[in-house]
N, C-alpha and C. Protein backbone atom coordinates (compact mmCIF):
# COMPACT_ATOMS: atom_id res chain seq x y z
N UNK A 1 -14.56 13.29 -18.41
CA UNK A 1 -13.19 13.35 -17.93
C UNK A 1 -12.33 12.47 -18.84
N UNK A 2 -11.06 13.09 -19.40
CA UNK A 2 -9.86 12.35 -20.20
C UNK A 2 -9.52 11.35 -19.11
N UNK A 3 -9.07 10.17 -20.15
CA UNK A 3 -7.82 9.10 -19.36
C UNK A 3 -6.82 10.07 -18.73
N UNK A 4 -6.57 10.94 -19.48
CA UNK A 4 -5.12 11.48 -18.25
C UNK A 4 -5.57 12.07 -17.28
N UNK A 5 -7.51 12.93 -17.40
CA UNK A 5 -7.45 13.68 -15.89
C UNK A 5 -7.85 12.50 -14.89
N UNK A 6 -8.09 11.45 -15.22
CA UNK A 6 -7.99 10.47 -14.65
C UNK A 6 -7.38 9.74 -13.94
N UNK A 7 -6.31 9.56 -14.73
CA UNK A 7 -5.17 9.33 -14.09
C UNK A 7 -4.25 10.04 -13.28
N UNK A 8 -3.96 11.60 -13.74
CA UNK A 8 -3.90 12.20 -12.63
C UNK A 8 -4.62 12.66 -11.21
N UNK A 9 -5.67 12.36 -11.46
CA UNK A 9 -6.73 12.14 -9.90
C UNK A 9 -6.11 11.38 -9.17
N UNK A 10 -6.11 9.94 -10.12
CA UNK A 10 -5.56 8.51 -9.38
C UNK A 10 -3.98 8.62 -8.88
N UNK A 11 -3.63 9.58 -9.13
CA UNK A 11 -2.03 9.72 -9.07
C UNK A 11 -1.97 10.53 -8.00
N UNK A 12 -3.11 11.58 -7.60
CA UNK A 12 -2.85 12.45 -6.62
C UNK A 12 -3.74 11.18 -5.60
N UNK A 13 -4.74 11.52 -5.52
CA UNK A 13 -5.23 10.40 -4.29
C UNK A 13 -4.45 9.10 -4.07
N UNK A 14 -3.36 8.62 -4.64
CA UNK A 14 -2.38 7.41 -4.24
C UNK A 14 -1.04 8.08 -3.23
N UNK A 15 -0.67 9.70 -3.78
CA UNK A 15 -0.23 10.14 -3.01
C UNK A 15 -0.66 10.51 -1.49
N UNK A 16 -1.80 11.01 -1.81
CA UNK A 16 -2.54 11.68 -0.42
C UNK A 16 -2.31 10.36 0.64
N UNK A 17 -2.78 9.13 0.23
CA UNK A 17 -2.96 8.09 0.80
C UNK A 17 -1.62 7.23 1.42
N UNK A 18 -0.52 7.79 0.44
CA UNK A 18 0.88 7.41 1.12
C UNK A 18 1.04 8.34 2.14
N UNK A 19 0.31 9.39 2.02
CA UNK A 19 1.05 10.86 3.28
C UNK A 19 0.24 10.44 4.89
N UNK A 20 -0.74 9.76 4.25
CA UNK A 20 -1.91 9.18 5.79
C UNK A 20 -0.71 8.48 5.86
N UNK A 21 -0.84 7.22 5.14
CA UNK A 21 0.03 5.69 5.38
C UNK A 21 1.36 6.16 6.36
N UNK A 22 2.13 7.60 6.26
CA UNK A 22 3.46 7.64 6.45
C UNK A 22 3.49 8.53 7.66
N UNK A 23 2.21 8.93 7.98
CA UNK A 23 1.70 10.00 8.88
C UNK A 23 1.37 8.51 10.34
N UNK A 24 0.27 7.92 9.76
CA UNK A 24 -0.40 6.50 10.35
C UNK A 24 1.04 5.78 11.29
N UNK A 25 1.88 5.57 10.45
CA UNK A 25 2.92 4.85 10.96
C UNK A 25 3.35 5.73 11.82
N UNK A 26 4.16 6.71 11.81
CA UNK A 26 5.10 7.59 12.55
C UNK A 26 3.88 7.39 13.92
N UNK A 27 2.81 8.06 13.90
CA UNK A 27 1.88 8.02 15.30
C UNK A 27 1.78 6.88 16.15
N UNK A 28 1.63 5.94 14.71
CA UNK A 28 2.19 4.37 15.71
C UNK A 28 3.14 4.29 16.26
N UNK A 29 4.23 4.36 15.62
CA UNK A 29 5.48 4.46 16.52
C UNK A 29 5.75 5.49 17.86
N UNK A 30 5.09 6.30 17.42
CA UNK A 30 5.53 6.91 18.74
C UNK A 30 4.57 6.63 19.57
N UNK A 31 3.43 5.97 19.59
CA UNK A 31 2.75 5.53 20.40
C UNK A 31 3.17 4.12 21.18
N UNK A 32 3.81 3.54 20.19
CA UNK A 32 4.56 2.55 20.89
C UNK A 32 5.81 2.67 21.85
N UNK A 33 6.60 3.19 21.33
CA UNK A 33 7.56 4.22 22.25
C UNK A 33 6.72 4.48 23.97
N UNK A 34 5.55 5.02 23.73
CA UNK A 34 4.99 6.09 25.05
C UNK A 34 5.09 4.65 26.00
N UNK A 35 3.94 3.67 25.46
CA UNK A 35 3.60 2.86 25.99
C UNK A 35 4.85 1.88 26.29
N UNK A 36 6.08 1.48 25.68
CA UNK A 36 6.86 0.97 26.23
C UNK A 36 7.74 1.41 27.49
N UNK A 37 7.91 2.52 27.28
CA UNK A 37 8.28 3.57 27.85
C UNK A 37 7.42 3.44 29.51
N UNK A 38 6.39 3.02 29.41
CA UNK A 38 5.19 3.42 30.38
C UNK A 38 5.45 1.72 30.95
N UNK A 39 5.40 0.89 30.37
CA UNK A 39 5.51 -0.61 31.05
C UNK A 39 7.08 -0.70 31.53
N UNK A 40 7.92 -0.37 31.20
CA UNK A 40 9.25 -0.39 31.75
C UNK A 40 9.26 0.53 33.37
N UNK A 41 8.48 1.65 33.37
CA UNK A 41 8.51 2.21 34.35
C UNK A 41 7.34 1.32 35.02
N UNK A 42 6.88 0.45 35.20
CA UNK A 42 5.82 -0.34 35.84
C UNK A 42 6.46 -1.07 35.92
N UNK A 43 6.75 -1.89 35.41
CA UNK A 43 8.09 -2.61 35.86
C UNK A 43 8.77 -2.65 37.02
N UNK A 44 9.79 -1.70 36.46
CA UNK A 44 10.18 -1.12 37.69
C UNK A 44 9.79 -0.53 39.09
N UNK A 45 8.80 0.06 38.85
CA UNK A 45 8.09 0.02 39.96
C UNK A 45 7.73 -1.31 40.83
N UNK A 46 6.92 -1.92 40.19
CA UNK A 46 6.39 -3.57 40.58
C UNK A 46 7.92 -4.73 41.31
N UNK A 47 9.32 -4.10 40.82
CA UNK A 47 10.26 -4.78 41.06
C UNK A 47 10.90 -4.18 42.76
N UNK A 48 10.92 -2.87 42.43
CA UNK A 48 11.39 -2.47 43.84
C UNK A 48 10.77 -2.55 44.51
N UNK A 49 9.04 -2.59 44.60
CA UNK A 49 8.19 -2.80 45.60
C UNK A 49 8.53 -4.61 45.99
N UNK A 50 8.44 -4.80 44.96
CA UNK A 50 8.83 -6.86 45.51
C UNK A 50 10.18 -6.86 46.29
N UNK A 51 11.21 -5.95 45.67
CA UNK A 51 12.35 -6.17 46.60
C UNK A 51 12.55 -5.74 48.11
N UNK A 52 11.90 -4.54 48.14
CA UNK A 52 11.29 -3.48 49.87
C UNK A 52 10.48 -4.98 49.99
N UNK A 53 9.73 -5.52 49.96
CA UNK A 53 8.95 -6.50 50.73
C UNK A 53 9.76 -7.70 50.64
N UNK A 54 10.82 -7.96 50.23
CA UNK A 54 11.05 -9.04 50.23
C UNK A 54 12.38 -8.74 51.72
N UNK A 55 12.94 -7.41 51.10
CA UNK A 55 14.12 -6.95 52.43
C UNK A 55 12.77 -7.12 53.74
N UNK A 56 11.63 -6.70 53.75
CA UNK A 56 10.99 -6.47 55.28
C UNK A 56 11.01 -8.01 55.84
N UNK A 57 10.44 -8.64 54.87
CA UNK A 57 10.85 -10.54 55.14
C UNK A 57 11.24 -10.85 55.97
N UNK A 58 12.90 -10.79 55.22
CA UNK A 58 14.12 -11.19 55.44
C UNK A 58 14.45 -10.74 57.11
N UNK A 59 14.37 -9.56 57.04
CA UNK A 59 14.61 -8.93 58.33
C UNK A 59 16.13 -7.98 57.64
């Protein structure tokens, strides 16, 4: 194999590896999204249940 088919190997597999890298991220993110998304509604949940028990309390 030439230095250049060489280097073009190395040139395509640096690409391939940015398209994971840029693929990798985006899935992260939207996985982070789901899951924030998912604790805010727990949250909330966990808050109105404290407040219904806190109104039964009270009277």
């Amino acid at each position: 194999m030439t230095q250049e088919q060489r280097l073009n190997l190395l040139e395509e597999r640096v690409r391939d590896l940015s398209g994971l890298y840029r693929s990798a991220v985006k899935d992260l993110q939207e996985a982070q999204q789901e899951l924030t998304a998912h604790l805010i509604d727990t949250l909330d949940q966990r808050i109105a249940r404290a407040l219904t028990q806190a109104d039964r309390e009270t009277g």
